[in-house]
PDB file of N, CA and C in Angstrom:
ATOM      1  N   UNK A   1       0.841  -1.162   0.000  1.00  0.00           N
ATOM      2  CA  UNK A   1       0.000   0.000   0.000  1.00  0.00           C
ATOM      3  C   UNK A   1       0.896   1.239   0.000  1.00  0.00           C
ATOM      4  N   UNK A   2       0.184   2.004  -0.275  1.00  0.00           N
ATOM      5  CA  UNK A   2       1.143   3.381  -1.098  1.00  0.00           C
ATOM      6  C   UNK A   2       0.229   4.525  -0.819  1.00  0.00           C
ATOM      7  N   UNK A   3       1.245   5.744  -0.187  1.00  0.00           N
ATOM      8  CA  UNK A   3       0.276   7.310  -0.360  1.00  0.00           C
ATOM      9  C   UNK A   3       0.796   7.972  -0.771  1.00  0.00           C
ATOM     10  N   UNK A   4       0.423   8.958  -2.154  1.00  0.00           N
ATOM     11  CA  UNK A   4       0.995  10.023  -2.538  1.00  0.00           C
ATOM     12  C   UNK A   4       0.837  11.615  -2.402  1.00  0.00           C
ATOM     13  N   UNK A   5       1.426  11.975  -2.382  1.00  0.00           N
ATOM     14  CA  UNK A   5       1.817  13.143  -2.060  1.00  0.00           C
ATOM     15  C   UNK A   5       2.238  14.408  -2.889  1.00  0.00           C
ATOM     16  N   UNK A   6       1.478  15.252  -3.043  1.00  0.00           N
ATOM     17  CA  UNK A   6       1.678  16.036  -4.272  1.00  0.00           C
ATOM     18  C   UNK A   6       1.941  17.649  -3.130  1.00  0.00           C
ATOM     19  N   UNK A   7       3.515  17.717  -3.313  1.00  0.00           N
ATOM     20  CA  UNK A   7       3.902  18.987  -2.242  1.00  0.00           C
ATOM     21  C   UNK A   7       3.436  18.183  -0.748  1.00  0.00           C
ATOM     22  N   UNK A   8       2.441  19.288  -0.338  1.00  0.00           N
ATOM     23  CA  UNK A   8       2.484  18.574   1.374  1.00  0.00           C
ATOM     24  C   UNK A   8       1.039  18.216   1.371  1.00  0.00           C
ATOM     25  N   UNK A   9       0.886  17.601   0.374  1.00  0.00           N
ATOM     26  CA  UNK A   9      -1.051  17.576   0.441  1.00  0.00           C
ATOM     27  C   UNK A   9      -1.085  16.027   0.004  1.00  0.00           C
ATOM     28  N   UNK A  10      -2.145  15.308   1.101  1.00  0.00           N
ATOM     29  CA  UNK A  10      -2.109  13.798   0.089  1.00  0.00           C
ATOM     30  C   UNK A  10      -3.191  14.156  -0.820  1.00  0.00           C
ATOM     31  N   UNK A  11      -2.435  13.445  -2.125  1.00  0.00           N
ATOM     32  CA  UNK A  11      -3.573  13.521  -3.237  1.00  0.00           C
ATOM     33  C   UNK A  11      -4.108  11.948  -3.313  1.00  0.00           C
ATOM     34  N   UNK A  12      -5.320  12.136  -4.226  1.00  0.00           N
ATOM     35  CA  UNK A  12      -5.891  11.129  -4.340  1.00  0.00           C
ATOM     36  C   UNK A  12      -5.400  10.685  -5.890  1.00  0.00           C
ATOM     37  N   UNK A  13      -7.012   9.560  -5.753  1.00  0.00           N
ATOM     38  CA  UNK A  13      -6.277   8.835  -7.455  1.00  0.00           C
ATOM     39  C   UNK A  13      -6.873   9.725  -8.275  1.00  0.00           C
ATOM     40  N   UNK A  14      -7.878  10.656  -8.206  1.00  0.00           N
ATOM     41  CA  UNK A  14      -8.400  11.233  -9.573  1.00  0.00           C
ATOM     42  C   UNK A  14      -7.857  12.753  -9.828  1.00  0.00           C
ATOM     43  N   UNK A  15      -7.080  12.933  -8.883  1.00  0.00           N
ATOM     44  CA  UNK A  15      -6.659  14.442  -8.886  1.00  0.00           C
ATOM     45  C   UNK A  15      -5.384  14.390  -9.747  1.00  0.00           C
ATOM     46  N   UNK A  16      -4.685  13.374 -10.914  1.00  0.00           N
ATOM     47  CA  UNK A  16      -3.765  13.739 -11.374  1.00  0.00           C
ATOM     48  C   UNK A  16      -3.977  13.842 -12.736  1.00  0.00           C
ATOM     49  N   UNK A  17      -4.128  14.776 -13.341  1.00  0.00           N
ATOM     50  CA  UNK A  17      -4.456  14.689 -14.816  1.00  0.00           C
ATOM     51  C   UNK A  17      -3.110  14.865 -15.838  1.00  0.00           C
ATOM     52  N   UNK A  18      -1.991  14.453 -14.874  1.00  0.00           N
ATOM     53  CA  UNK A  18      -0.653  14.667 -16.368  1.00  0.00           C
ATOM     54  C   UNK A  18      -0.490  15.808 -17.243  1.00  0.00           C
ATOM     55  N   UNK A  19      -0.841  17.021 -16.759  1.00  0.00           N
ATOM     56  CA  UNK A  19      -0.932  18.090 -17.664  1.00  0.00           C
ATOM     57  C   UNK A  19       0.594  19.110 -16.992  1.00  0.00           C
ATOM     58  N   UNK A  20       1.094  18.681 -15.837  1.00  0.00           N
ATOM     59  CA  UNK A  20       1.954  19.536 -15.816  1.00  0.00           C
ATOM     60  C   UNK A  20       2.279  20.866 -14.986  1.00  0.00           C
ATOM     61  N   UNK A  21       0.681  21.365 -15.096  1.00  0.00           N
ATOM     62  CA  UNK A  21       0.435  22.946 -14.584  1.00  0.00           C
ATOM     63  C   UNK A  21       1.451  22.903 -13.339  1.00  0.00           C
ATOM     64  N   UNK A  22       1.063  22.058 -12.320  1.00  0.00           N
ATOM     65  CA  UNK A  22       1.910  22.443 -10.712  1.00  0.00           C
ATOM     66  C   UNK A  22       3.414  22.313 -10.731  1.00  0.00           C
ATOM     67  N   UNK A  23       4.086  22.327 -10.469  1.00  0.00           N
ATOM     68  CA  UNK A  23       5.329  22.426 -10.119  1.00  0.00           C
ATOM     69  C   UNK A  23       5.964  21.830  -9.109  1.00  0.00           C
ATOM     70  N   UNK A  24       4.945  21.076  -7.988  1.00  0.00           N
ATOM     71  CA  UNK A  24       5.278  20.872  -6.417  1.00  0.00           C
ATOM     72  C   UNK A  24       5.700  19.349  -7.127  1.00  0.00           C
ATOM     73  N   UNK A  25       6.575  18.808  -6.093  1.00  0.00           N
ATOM     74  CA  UNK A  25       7.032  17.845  -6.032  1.00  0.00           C
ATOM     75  C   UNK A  25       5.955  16.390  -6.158  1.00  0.00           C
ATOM     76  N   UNK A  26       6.158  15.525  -6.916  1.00  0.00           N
ATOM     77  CA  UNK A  26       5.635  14.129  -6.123  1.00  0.00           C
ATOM     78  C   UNK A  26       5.981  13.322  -5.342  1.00  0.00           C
ATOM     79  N   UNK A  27       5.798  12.556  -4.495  1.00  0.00           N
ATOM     80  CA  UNK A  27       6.247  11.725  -3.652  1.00  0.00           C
ATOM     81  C   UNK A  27       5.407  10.675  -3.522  1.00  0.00           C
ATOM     82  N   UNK A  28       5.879   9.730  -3.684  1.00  0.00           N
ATOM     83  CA  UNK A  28       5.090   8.206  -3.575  1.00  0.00           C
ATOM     84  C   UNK A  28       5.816   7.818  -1.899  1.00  0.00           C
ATOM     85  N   UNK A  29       4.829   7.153  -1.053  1.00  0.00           N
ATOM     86  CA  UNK A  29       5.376   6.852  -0.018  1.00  0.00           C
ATOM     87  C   UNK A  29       4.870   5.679   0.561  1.00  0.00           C
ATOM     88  N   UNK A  30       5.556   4.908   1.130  1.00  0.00           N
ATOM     89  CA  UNK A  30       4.910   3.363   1.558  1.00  0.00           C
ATOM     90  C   UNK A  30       4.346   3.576   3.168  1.00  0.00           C
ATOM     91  N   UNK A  31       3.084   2.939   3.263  1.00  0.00           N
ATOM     92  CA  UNK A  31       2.491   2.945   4.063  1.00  0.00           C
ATOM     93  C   UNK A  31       2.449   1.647   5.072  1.00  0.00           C
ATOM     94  N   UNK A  32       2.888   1.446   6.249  1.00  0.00           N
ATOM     95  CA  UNK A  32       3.459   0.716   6.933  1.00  0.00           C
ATOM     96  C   UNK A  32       2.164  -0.358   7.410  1.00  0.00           C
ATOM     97  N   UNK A  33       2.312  -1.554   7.148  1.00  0.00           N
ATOM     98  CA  UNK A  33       1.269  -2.074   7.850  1.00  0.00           C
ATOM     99  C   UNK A  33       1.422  -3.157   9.105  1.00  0.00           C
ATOM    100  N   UNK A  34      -0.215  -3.007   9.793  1.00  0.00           N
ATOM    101  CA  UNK A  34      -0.005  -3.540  11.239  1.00  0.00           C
ATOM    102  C   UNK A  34       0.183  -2.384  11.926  1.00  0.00           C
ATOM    103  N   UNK A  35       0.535  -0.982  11.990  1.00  0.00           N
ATOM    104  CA  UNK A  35       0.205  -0.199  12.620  1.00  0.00           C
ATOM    105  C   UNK A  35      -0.527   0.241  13.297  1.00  0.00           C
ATOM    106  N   UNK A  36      -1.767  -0.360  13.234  1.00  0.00           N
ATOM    107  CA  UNK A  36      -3.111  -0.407  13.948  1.00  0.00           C
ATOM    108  C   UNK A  36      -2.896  -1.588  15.007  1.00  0.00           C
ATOM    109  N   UNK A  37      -4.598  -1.352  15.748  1.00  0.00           N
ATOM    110  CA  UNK A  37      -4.439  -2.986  17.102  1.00  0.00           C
ATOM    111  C   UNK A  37      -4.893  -3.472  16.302  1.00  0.00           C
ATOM    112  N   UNK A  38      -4.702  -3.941  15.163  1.00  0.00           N
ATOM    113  CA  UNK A  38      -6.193  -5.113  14.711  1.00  0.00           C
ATOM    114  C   UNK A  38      -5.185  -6.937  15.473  1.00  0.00           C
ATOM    115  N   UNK A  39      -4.000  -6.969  15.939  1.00  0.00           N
ATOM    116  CA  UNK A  39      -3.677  -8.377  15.930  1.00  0.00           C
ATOM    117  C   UNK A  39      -3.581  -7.859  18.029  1.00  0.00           C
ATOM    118  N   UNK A  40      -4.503  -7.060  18.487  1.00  0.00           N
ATOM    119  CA  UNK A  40      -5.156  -7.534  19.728  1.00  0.00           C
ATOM    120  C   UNK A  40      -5.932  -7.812  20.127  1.00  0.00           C
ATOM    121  N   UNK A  41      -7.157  -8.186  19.369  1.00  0.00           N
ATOM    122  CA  UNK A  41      -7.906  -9.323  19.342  1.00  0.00           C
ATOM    123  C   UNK A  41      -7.659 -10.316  19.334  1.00  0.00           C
ATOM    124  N   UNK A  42      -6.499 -10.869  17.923  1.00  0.00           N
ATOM    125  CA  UNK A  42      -6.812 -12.009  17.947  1.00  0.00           C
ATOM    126  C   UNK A  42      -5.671 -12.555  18.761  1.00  0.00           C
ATOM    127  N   UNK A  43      -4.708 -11.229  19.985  1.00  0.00           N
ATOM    128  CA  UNK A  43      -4.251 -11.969  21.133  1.00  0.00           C
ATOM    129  C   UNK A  43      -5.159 -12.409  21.766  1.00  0.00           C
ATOM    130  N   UNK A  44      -6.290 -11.494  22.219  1.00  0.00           N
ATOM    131  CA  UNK A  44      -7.376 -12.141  23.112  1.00  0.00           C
ATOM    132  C   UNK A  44      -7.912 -13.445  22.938  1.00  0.00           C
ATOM    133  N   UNK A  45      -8.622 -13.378  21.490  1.00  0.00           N
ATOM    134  CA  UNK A  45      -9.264 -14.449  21.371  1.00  0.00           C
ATOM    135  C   UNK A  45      -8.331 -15.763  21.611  1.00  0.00           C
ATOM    136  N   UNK A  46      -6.572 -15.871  21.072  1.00  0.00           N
ATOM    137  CA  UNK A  46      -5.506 -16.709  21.450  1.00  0.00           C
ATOM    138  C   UNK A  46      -6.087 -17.239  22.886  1.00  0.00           C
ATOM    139  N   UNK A  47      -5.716 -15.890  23.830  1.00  0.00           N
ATOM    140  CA  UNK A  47      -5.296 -16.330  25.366  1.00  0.00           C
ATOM    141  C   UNK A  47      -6.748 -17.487  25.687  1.00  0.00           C
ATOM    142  N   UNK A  48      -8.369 -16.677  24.833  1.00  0.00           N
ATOM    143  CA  UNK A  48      -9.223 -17.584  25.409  1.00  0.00           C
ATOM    144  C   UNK A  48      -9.009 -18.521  24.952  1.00  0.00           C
ATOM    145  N   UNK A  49      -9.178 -19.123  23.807  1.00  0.00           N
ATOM    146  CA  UNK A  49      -8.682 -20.389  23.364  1.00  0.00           C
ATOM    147  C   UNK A  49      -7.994 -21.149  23.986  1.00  0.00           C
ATOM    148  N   UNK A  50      -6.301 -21.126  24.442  1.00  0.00           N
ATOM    149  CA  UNK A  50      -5.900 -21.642  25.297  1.00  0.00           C
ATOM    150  C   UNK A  50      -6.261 -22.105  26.940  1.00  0.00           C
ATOM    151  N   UNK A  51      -7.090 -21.138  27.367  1.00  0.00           N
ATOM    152  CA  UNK A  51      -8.005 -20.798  28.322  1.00  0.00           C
ATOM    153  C   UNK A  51      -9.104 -21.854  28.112  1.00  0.00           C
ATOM    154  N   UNK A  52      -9.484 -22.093  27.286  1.00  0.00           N
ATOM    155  CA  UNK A  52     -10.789 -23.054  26.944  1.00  0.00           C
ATOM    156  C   UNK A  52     -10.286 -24.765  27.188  1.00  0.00           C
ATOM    157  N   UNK A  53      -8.615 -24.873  26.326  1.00  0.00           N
ATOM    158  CA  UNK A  53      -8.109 -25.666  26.293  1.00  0.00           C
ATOM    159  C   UNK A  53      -7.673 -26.205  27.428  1.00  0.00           C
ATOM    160  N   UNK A  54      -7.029 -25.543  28.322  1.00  0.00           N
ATOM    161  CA  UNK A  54      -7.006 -26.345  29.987  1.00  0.00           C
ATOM    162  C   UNK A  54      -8.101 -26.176  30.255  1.00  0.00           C
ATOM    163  N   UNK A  55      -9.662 -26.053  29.981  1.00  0.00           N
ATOM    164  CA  UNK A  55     -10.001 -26.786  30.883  1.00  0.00           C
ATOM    165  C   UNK A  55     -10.927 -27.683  30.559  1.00  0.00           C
ATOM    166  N   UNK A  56     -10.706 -28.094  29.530  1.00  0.00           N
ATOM    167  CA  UNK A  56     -11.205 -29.097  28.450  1.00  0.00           C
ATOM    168  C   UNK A  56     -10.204 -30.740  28.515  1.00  0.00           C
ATOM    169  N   UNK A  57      -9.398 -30.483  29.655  1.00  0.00           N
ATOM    170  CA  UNK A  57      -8.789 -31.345  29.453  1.00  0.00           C
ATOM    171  C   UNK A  57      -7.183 -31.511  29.596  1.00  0.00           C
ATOM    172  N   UNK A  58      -6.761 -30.306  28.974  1.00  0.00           N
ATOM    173  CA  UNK A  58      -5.505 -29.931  29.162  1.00  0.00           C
ATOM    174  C   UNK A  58      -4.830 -30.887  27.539  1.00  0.00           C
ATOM    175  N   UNK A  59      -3.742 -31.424  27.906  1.00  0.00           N
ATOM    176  CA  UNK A  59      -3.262 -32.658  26.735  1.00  0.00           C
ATOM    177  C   UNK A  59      -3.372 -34.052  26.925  1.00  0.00           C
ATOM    178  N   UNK A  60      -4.369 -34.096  27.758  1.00  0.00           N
ATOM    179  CA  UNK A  60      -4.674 -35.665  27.573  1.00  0.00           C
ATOM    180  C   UNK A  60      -6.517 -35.703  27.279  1.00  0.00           C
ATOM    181  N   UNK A  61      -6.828 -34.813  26.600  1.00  0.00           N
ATOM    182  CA  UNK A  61      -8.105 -34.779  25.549  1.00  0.00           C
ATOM    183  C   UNK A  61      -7.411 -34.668  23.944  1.00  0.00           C
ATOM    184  N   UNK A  62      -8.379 -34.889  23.137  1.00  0.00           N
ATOM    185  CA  UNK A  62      -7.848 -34.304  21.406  1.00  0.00           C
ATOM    186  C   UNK A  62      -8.193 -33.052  22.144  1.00  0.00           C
ATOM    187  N   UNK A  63      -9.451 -32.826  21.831  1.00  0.00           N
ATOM    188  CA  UNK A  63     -10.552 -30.909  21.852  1.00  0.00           C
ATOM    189  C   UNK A  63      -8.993 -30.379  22.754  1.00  0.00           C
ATOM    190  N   UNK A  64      -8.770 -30.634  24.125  1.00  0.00           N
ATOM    191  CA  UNK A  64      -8.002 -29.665  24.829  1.00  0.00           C
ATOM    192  C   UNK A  64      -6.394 -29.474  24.049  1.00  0.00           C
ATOM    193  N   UNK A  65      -6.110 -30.429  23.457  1.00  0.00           N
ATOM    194  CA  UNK A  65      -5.152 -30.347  22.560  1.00  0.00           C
ATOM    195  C   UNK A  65      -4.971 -29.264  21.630  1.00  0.00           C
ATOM    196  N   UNK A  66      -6.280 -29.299  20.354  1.00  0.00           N
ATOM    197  CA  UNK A  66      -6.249 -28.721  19.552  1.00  0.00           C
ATOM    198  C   UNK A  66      -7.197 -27.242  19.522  1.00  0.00           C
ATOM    199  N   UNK A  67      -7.474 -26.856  21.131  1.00  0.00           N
ATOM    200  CA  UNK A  67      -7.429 -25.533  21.147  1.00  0.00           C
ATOM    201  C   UNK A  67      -6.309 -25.021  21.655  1.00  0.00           C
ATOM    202  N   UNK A  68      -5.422 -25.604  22.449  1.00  0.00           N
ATOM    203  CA  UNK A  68      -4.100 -25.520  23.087  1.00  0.00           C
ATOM    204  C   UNK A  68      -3.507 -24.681  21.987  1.00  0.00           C
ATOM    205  N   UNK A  69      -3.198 -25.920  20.687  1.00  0.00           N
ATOM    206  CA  UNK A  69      -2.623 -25.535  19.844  1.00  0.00           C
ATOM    207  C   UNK A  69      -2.957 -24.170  18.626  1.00  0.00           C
ATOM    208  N   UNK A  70      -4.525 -24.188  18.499  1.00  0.00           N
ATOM    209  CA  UNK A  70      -4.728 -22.912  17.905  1.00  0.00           C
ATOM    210  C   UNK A  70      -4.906 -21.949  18.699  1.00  0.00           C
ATOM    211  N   UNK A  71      -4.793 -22.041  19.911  1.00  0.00           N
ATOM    212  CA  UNK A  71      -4.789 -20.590  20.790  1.00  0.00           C
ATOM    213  C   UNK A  71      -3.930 -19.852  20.508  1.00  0.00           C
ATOM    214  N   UNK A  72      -2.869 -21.446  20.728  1.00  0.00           N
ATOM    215  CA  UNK A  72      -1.187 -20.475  20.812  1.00  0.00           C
ATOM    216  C   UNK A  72      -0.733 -20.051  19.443  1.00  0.00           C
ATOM    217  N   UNK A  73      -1.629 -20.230  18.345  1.00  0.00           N
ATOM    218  CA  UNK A  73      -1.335 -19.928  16.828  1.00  0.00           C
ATOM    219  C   UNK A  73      -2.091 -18.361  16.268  1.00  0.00           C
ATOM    220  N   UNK A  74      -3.224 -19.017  17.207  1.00  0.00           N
ATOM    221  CA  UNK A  74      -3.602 -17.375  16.763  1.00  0.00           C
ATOM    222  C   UNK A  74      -3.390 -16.074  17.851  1.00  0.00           C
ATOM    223  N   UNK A  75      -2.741 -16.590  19.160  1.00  0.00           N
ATOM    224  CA  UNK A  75      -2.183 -15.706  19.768  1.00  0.00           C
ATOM    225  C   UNK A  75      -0.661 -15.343  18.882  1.00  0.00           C
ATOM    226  N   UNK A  76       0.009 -16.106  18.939  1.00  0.00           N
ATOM    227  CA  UNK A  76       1.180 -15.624  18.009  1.00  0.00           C
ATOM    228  C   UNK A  76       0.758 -14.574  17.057  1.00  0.00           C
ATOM    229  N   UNK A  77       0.427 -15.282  16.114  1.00  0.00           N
ATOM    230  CA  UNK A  77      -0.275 -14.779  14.687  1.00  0.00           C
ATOM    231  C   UNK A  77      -0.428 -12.865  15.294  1.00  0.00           C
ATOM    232  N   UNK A  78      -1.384 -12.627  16.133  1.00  0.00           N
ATOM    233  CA  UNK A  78      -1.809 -11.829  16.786  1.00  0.00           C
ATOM    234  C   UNK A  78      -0.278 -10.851  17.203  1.00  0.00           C
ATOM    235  N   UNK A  79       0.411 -11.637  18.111  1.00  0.00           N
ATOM    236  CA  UNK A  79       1.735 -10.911  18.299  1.00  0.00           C
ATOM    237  C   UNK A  79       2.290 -10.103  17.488  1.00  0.00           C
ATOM    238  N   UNK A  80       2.481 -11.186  16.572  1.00  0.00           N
ATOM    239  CA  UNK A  80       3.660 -10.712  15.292  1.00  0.00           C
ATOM    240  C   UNK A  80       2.882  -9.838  14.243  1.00  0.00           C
ATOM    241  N   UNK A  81       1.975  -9.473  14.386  1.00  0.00           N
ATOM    242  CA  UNK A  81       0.631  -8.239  13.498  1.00  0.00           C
ATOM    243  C   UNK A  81       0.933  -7.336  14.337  1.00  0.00           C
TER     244      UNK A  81
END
């Protein structure tokens, strides 16, 4: 994802018609992502998951197993966002 920049103003996509008139600089600039909370949810939802998983059993159920294991996947997942 990308924002441009025409002088100190973000422009949009229909404001460039290639004709020249302005003079101000362009600048294309990359827009960083994950900057937002969106991956603290899906820490939360992780921790419940795991949370669900002990007490379902812990690792001597499958179910407590394999929320164990996607808790801790989509808590990660979540981290590293």
């Amino acid at each position: 994802m990308f924002s441009v920049f025409c002088g100190k103003r973000n422009a949009g996509e229909g404001e460039f018609d290639m004709q020249g008139s302005d003079n101000s600089d362009i600048r294309i600039v990359p827009l960083i992502q994950g900057s937002k909370q969106a991956g603290l949810f899906q820490v939360v939802l992780g921790v419940a998951l795991v949370i669900g998983g002990l007490f379902t059993g812990g690792t001597s159920s499958v179910v407590g197993m394999g929320l164990l294991g996607a808790g801790a996947a989509v808590g990660l997942g979540g981290v590293v966002q």
